[in-house]
C-alpha atoms as a PDB file:
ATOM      1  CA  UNK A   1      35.456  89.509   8.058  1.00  0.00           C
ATOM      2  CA  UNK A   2      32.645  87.043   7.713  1.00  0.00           C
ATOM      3  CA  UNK A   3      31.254  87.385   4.038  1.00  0.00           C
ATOM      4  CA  UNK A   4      27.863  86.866   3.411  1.00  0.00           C
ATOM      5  CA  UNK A   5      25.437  86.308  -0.110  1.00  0.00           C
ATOM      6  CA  UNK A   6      22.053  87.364   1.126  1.00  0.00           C
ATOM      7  CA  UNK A   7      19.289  85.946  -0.829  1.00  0.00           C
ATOM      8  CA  UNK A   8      15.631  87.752  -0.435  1.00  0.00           C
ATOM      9  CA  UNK A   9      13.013  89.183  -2.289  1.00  0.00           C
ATOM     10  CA  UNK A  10      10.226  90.995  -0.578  1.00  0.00           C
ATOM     11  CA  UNK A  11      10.005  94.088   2.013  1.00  0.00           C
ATOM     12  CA  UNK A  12       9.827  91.707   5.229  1.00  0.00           C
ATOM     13  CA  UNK A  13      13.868  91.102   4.588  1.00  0.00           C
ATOM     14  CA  UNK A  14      14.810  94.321   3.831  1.00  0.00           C
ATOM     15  CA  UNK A  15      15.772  95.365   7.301  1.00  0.00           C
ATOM     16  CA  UNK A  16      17.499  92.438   8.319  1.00  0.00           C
ATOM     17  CA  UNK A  17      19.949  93.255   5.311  1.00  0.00           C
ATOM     18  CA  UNK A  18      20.095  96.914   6.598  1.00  0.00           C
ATOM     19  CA  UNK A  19      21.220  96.321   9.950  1.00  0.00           C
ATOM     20  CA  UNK A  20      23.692  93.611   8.869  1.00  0.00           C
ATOM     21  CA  UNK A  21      25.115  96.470   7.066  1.00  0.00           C
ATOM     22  CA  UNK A  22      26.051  97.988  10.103  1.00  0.00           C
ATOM     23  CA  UNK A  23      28.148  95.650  11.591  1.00  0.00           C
ATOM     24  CA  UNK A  24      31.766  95.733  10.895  1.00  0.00           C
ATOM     25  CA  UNK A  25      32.725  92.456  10.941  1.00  0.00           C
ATOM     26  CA  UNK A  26      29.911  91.860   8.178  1.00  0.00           C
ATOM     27  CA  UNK A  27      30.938  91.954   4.157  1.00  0.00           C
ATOM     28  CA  UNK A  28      27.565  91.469   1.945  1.00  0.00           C
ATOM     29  CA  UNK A  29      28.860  90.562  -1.072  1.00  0.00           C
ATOM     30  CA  UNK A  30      26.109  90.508  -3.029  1.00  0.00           C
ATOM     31  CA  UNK A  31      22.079  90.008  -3.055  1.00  0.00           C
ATOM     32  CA  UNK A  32      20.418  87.549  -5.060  1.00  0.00           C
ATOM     33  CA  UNK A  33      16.523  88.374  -5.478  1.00  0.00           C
ATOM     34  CA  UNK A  34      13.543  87.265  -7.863  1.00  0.00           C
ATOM     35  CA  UNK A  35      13.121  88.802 -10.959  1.00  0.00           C
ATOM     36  CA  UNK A  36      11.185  92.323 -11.455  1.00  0.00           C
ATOM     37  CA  UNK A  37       7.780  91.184 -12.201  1.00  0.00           C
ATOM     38  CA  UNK A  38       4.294  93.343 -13.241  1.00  0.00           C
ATOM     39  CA  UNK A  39       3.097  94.598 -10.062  1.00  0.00           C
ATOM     40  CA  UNK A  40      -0.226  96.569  -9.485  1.00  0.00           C
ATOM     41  CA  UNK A  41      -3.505  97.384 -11.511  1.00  0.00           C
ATOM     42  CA  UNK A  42      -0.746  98.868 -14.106  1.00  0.00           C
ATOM     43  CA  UNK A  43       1.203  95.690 -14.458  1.00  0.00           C
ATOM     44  CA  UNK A  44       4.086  98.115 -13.901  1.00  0.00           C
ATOM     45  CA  UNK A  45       7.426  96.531 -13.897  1.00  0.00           C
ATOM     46  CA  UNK A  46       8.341  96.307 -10.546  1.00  0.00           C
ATOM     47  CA  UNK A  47      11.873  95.199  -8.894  1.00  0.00           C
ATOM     48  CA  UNK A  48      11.958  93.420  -5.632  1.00  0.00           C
ATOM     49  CA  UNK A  49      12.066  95.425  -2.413  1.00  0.00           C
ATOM     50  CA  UNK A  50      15.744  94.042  -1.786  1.00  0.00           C
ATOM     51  CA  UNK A  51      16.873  94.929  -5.059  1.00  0.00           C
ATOM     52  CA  UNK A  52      15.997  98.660  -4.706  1.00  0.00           C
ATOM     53  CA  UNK A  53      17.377  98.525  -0.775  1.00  0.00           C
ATOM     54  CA  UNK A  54      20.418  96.777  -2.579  1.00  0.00           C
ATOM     55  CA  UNK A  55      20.977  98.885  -5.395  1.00  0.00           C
ATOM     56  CA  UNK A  56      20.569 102.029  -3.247  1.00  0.00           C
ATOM     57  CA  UNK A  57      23.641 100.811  -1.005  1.00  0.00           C
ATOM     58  CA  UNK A  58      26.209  99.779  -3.432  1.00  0.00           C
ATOM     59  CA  UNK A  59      25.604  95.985  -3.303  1.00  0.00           C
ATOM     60  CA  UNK A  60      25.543  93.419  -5.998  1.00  0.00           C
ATOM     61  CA  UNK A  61      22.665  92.333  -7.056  1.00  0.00           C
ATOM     62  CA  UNK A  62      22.004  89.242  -8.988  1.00  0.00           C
ATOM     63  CA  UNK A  63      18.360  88.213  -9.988  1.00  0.00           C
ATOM     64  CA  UNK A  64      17.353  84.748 -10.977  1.00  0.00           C
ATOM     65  CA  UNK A  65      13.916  83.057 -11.916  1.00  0.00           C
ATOM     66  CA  UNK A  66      15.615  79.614 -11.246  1.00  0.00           C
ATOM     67  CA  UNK A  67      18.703  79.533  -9.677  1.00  0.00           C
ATOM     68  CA  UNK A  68      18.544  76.060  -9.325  1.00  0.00           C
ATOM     69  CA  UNK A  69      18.789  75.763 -13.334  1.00  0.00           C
ATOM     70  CA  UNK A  70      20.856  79.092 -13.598  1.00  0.00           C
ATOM     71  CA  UNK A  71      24.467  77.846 -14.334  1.00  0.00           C
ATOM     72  CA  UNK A  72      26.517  81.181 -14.845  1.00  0.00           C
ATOM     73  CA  UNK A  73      25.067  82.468 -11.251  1.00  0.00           C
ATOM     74  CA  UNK A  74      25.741  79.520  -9.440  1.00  0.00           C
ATOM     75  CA  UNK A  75      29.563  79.781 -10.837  1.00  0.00           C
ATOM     76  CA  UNK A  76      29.508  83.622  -9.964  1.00  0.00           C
ATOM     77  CA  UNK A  77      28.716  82.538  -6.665  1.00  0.00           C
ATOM     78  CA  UNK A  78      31.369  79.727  -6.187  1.00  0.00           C
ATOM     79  CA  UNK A  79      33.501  82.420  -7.345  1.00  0.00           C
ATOM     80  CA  UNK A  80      32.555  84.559  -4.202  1.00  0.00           C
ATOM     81  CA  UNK A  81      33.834  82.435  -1.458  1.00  0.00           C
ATOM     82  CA  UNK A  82      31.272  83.246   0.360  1.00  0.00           C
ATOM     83  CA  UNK A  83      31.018  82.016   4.220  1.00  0.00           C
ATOM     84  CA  UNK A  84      27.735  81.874   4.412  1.00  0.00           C
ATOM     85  CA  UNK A  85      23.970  82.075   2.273  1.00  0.00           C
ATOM     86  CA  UNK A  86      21.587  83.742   4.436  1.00  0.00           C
ATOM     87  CA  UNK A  87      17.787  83.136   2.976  1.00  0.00           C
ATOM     88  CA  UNK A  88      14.555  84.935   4.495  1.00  0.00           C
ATOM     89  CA  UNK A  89      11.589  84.874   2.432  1.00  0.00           C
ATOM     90  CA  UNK A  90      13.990  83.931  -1.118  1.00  0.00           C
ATOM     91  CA  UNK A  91      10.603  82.361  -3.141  1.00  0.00           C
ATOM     92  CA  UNK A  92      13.067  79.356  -4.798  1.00  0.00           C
ATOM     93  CA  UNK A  93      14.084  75.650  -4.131  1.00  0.00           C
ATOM     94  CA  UNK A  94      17.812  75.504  -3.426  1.00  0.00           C
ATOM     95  CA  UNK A  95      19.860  72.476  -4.282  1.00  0.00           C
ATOM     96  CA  UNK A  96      22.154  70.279  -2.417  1.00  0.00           C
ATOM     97  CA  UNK A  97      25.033  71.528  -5.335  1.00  0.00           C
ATOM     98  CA  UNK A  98      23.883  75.438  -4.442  1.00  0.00           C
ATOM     99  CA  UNK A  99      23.866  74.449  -0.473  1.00  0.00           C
ATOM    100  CA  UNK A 100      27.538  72.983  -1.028  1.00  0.00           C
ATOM    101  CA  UNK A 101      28.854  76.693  -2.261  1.00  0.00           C
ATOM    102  CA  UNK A 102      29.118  78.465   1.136  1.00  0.00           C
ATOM    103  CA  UNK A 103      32.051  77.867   3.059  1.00  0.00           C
ATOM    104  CA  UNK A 104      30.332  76.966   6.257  1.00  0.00           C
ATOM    105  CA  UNK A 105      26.656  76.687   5.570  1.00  0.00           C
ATOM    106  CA  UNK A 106      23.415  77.963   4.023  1.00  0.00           C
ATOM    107  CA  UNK A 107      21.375  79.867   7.243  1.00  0.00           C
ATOM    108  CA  UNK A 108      17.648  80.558   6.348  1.00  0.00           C
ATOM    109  CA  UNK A 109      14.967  82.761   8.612  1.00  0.00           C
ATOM    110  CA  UNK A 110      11.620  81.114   9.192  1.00  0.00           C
ATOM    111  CA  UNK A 111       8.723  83.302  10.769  1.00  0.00           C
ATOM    112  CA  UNK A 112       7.862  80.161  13.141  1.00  0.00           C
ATOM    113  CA  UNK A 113       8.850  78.907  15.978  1.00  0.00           C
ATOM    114  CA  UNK A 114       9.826  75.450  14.054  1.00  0.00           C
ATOM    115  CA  UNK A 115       9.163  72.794  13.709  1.00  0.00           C
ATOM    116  CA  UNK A 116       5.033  74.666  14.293  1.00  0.00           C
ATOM    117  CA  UNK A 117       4.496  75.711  10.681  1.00  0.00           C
ATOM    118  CA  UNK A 118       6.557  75.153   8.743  1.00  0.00           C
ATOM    119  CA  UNK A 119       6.055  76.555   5.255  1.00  0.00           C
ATOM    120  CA  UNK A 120       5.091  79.498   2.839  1.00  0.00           C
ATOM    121  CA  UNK A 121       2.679  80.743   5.236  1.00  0.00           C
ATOM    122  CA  UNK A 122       3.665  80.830   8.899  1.00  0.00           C
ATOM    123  CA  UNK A 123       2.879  84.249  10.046  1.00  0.00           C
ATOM    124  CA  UNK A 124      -0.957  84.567   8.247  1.00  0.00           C
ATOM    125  CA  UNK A 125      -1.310  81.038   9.689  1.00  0.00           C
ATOM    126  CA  UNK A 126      -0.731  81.362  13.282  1.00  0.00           C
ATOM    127  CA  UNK A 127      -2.970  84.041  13.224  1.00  0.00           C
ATOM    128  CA  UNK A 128      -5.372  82.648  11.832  1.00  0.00           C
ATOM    129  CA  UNK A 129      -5.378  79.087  13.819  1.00  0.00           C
ATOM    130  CA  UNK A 130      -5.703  81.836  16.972  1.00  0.00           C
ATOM    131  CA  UNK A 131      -2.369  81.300  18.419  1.00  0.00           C
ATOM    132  CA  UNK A 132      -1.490  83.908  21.071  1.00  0.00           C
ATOM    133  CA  UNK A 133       2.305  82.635  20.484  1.00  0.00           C
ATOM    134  CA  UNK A 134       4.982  82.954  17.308  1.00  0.00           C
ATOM    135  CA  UNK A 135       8.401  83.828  17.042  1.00  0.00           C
ATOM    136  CA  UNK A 136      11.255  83.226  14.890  1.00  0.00           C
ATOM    137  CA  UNK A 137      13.988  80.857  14.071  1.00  0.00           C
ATOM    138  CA  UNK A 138      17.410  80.439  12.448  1.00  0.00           C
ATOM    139  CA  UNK A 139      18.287  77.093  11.217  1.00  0.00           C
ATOM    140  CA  UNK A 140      20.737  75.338   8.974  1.00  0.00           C
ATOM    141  CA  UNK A 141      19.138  75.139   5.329  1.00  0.00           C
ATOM    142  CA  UNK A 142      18.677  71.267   4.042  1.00  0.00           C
ATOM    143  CA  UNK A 143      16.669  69.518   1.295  1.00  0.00           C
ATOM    144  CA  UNK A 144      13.848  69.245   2.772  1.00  0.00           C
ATOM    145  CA  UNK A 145      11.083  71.655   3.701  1.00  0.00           C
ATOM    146  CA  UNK A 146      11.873  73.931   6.841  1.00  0.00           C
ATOM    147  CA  UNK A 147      13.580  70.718   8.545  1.00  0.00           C
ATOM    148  CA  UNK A 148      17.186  71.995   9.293  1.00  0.00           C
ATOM    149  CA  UNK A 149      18.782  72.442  12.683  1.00  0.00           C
ATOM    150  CA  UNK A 150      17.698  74.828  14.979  1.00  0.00           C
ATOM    151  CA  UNK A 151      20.413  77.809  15.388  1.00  0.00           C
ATOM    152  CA  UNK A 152      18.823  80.152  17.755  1.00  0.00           C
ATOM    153  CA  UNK A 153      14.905  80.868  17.977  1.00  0.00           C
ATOM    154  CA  UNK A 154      12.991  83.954  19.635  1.00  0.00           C
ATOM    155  CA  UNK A 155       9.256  84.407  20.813  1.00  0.00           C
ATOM    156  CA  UNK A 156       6.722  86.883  19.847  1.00  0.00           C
ATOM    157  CA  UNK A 157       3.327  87.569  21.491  1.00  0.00           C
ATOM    158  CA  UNK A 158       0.076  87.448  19.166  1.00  0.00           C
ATOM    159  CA  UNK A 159      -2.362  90.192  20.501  1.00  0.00           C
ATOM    160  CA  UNK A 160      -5.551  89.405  20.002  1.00  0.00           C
ATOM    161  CA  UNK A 161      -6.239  91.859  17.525  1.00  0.00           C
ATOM    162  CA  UNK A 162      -2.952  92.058  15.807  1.00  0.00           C
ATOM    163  CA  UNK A 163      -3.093  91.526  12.042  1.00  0.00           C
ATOM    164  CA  UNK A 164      -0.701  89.749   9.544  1.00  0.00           C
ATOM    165  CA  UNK A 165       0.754  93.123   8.605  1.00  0.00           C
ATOM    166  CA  UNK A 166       1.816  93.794  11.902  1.00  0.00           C
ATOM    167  CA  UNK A 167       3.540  90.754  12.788  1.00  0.00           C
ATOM    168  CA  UNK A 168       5.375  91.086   9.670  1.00  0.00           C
ATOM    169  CA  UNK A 169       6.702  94.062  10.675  1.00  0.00           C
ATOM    170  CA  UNK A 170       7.343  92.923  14.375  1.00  0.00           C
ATOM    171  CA  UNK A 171       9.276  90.151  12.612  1.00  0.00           C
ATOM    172  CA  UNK A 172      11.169  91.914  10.225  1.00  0.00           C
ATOM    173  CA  UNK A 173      11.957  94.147  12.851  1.00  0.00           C
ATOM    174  CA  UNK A 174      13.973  91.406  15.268  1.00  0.00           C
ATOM    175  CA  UNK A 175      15.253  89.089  12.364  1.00  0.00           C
ATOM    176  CA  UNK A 176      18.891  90.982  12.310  1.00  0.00           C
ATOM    177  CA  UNK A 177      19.016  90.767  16.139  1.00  0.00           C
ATOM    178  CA  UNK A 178      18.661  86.985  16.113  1.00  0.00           C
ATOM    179  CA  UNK A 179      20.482  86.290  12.431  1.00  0.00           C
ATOM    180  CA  UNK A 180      23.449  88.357  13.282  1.00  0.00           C
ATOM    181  CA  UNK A 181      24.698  86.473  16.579  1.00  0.00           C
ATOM    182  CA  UNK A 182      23.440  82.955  14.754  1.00  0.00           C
ATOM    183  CA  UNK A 183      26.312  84.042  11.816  1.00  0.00           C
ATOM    184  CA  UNK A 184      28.714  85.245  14.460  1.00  0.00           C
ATOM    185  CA  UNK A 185      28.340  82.452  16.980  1.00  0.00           C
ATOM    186  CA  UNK A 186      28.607  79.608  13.698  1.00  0.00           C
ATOM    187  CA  UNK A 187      31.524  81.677  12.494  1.00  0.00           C
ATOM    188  CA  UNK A 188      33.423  81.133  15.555  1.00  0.00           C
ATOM    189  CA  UNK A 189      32.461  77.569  15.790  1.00  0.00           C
ATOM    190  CA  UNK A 190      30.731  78.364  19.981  1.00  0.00           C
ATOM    191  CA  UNK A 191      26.763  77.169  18.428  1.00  0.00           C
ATOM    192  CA  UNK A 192      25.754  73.691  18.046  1.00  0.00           C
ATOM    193  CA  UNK A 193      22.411  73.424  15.835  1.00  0.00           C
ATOM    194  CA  UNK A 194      19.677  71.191  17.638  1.00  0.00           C
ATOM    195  CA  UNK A 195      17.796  68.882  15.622  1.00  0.00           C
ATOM    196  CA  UNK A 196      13.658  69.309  15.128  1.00  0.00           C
ATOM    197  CA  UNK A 197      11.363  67.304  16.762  1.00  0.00           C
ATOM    198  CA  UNK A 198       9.202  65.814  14.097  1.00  0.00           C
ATOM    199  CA  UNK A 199       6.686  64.974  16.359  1.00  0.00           C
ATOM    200  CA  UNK A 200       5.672  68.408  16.819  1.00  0.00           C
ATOM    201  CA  UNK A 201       5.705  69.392  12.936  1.00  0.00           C
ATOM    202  CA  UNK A 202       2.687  71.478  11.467  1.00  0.00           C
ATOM    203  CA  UNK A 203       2.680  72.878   8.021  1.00  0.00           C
ATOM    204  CA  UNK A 204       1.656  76.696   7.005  1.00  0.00           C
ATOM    205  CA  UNK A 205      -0.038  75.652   3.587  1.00  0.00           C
ATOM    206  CA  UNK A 206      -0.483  78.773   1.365  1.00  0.00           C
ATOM    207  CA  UNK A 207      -3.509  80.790   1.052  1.00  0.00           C
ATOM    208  CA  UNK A 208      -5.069  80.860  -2.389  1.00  0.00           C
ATOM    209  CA  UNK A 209      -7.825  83.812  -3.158  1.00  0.00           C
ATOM    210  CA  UNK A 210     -10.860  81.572  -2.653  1.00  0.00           C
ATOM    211  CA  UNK A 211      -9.614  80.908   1.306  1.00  0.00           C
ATOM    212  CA  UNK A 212     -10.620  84.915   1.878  1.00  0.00           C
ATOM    213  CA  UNK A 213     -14.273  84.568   1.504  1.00  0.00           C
ATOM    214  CA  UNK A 214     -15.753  84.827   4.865  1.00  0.00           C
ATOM    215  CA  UNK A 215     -18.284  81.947   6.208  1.00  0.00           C
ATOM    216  CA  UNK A 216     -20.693  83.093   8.644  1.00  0.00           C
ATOM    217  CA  UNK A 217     -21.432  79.674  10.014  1.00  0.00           C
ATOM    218  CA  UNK A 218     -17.843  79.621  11.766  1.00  0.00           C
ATOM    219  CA  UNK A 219     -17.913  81.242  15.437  1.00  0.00           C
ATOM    220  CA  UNK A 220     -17.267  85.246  15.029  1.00  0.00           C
ATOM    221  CA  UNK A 221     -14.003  84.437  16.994  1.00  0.00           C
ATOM    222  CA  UNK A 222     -12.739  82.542  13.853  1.00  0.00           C
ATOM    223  CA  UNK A 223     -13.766  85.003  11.524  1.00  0.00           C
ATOM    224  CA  UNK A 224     -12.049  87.637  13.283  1.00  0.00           C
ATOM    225  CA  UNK A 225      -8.747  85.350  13.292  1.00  0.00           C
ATOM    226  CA  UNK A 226      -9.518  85.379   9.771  1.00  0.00           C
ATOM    227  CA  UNK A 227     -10.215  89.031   8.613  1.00  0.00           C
ATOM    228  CA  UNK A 228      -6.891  89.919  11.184  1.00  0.00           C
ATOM    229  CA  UNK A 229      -5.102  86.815   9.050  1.00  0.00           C
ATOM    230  CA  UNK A 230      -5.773  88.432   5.665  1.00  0.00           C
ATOM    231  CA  UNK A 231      -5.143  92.325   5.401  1.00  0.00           C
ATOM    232  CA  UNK A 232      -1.852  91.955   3.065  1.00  0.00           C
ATOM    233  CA  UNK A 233      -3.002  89.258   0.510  1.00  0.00           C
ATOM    234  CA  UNK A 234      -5.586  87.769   0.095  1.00  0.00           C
ATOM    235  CA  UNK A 235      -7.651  90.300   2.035  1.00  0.00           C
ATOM    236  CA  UNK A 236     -10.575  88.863   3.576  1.00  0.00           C
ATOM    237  CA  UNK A 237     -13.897  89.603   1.988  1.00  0.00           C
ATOM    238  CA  UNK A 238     -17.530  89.106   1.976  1.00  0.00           C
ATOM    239  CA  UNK A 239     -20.761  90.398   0.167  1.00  0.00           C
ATOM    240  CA  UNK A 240     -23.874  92.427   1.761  1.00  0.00           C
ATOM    241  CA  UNK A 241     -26.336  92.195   0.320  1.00  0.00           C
ATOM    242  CA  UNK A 242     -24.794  91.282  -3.106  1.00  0.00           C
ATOM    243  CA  UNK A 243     -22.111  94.143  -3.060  1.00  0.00           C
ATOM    244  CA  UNK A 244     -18.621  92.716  -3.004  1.00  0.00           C
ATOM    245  CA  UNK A 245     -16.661  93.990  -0.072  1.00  0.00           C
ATOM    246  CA  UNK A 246     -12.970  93.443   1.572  1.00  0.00           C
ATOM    247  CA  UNK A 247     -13.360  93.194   5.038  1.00  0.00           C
ATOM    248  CA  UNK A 248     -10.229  95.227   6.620  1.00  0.00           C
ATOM    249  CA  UNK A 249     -11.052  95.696  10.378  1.00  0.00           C
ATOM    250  CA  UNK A 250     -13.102  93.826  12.828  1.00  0.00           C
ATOM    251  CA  UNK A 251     -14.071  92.347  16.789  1.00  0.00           C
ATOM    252  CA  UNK A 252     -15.712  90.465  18.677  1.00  0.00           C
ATOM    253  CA  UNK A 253     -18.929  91.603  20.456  1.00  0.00           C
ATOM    254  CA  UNK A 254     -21.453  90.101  23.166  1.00  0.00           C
ATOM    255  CA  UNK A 255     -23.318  87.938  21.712  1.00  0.00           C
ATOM    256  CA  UNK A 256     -27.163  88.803  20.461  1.00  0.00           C
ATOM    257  CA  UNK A 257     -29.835  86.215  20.432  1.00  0.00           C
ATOM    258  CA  UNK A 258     -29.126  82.936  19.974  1.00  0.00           C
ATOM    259  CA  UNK A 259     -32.256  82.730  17.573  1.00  0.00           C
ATOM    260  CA  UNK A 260     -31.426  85.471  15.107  1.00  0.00           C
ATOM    261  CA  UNK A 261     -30.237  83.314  11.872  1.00  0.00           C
ATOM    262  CA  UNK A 262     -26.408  83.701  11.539  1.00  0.00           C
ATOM    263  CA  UNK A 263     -25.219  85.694   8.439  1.00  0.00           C
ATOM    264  CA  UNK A 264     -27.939  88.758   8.784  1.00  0.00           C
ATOM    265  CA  UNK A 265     -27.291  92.361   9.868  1.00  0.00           C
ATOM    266  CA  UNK A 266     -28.705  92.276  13.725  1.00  0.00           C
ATOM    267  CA  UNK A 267     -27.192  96.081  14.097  1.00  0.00           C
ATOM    268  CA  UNK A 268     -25.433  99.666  12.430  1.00  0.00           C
ATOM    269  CA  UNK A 269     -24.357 102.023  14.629  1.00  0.00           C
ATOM    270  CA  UNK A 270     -21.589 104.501  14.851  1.00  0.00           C
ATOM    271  CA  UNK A 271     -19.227 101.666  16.015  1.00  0.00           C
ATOM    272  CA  UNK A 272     -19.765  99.693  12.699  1.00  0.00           C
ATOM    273  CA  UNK A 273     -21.875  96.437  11.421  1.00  0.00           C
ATOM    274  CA  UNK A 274     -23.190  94.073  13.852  1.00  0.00           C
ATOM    275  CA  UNK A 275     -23.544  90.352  11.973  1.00  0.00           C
ATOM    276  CA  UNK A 276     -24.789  87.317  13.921  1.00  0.00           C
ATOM    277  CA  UNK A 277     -21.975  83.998  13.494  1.00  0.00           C
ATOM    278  CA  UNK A 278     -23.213  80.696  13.857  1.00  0.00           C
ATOM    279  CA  UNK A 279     -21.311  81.434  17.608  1.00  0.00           C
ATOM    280  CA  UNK A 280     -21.248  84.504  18.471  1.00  0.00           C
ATOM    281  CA  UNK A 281     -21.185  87.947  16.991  1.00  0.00           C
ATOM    282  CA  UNK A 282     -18.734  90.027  14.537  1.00  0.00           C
ATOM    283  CA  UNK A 283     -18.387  93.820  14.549  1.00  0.00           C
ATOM    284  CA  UNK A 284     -17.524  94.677  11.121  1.00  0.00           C
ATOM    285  CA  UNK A 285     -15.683  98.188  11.471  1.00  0.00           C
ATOM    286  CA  UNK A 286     -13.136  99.352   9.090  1.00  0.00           C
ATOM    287  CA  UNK A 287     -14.247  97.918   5.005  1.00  0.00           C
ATOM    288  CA  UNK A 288     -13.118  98.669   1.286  1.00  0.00           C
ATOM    289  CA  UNK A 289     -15.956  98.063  -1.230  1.00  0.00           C
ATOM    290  CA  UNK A 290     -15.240  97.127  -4.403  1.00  0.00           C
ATOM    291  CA  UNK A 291     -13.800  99.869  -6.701  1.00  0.00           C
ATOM    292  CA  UNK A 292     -13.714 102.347  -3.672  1.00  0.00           C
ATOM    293  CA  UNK A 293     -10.831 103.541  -1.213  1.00  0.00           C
ATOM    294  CA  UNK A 294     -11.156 102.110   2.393  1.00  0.00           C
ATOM    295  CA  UNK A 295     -13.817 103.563   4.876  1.00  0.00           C
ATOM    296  CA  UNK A 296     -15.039 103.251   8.051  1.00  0.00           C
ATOM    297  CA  UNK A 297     -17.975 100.724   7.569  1.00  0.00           C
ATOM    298  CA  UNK A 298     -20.583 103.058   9.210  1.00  0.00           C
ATOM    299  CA  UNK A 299     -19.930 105.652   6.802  1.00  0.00           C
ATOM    300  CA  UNK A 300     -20.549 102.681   3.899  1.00  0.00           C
ATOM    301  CA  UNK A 301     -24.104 101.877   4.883  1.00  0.00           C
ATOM    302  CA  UNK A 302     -25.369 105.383   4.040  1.00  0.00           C
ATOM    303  CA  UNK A 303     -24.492 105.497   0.857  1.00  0.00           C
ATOM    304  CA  UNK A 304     -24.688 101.510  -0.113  1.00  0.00           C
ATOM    305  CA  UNK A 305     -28.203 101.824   1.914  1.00  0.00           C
ATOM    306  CA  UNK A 306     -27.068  98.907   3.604  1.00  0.00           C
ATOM    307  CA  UNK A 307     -30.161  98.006   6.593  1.00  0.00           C
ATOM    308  CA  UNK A 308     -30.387  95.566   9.167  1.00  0.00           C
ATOM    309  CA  UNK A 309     -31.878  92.518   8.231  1.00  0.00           C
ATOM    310  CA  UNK A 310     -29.763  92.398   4.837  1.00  0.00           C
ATOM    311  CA  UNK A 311     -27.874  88.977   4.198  1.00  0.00           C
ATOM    312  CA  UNK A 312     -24.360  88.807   4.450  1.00  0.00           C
ATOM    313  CA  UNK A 313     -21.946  85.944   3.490  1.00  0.00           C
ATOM    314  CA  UNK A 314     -22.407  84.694   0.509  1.00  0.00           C
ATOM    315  CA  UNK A 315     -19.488  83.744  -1.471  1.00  0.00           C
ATOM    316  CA  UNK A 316     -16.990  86.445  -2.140  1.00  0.00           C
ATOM    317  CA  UNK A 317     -16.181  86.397  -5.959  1.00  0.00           C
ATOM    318  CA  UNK A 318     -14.098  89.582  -6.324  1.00  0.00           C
ATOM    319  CA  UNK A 319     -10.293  89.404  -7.282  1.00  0.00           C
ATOM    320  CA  UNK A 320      -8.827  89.725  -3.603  1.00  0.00           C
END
């Protein structure tokens, strides 16, 4: 039996610890998670997604704002035995003296194909840079930032309209089918980690709120990477013609003339609002505006009385 101490926090890990579950030669001794924090307009006390999964199936759970600094978990751990930490998506620093506890080694999840972005933001990123490639990769946890050995890695197509959501849950849907034979195949001593070329390294910096205002003198392709980047958080947003709006859904369209000034309504039809880029043109199709549900962006401009010719674009300064 190979015993495991999975440590997660949001929904993206959830089913990798739920198929683990059903192999036999799998123990889960316990989960370690983030604290429950205020979550929503209600500041509601929230626990993590893992917790609940957790909780629901009989598994320890241990929650930590620091486990680095958290000296009665880190001895409940040694007292586990475990064989191996798996991380995906944990949210803390570990230390070498944490790394030392398993028996065998520390094995983290990365939504990259490493060493390309490595990170806190790998999936939102790729999308956004326009890459029509991702995967994910297993790898031997060290000090340093996403910089372990390789264990096993697997590819994933990037659609052209796929959105950050999505790949999250193309991801979360493979990550047991790539971390389970990484465990097993370490267990048994029959995988040798590779090392990283550092050559090759790019880093997934973090968004922050003011990266989801839109900027009309990029090329529409670009903004569309970007609106496609941002539907989980932040969620890419604009203003027409003053009003505040989060920009859900979009595409590409043929371009209009090259002399209409970029940032202005050129069109509204059924199909949704046509905006001139500095290069090219953006569709804008699916929309939330601020303090309303989500709507098809047609269906906005009647009752907004948004009209061609309105500006678009300037900065976005509504909580995202």
């Amino acid at each position: 039996m190979i015993n495991i101490v999975y440590m997660a926090t949001p929904e993206i890990a959830v089913n990798c610890l739920q198929k683990l579950l059903n192999f036999n030669d799998i123990n889960i001794q316990a989960v370690v998670t983030q604290p429950d924090r205020p979550c929503g307009r209600g500041n509601k006390i929230t626990p993590p997604p893992v917790k609940e999964f957790a909780l629901a199936h009989g598994i320890e759970v241990l929650q930590t704002d620091a486990l680095k600094n958290d000296e009665e978990l880190k001895q409940k751990l040694r007292s586990l035995k475990p064989d191996f930490f798996i991380t995906f998506a944990f949210g803390q620093l570990l230390t070498q003296e944490i790394l030392d506890i398993p028996k065998i080694s520390t094995i983290n999840l990365h939504a990259s194909l490493l060493p390309q972005y490595r990170g806190a933001n790998p999936i939102q990123r790729a999308i956004y840079d326009g890459q029509t490639e991702t995967g994910i990769t297993t790898m031997l946890t060290v000090l340093a930032l996403d910089a372990g050995d390789i264990c096993m890695q697997e590819k994933i197509k990037i659609t052209p309209d796929m959105t950050d959501g999505e790949l999250m849950h193309i991801i979360s849907d493979k990550a047991p089918f790539i971390m389970y034979p990484t465990v097993k195949q370490l267990y048994n001593k029959m995988l040798t980690p590779k090392k990283q070329d550092e050559s090759l390294v790019t880093i997934a910096k973090k968004f922050k709120k003011e990266d989801a205002s839109l900027d009309f003198s990029k090329s529409a392709l670009q903004l569309h990477n970007q609106v496609r980047s941002m539907t989980t958080w932040p969620v890419a947003c604009t203003t027409v013609d003053g009003k505040n709006v989060k920009i859900l859904k979009t595409t590409v369209v043929e371009n209009v003339s090259q002399n209409e000034e970029y940032g202005v309504i050129s069109d509204i039809t059924k199909e949704g609002i046509t905006v001139k880029a500095k290069q090219g043109t953006l569709l804008i199709q699916e929309l939330k505006p601020e303090g309303k549900a989500k709507m098809e962006a047609f269906a906005w401009t009647n009752g907004a009385k948004i009209k061609t010719g309105m500006k678009v674009g300037e900065k976005c300064i509504q909580e995202v």
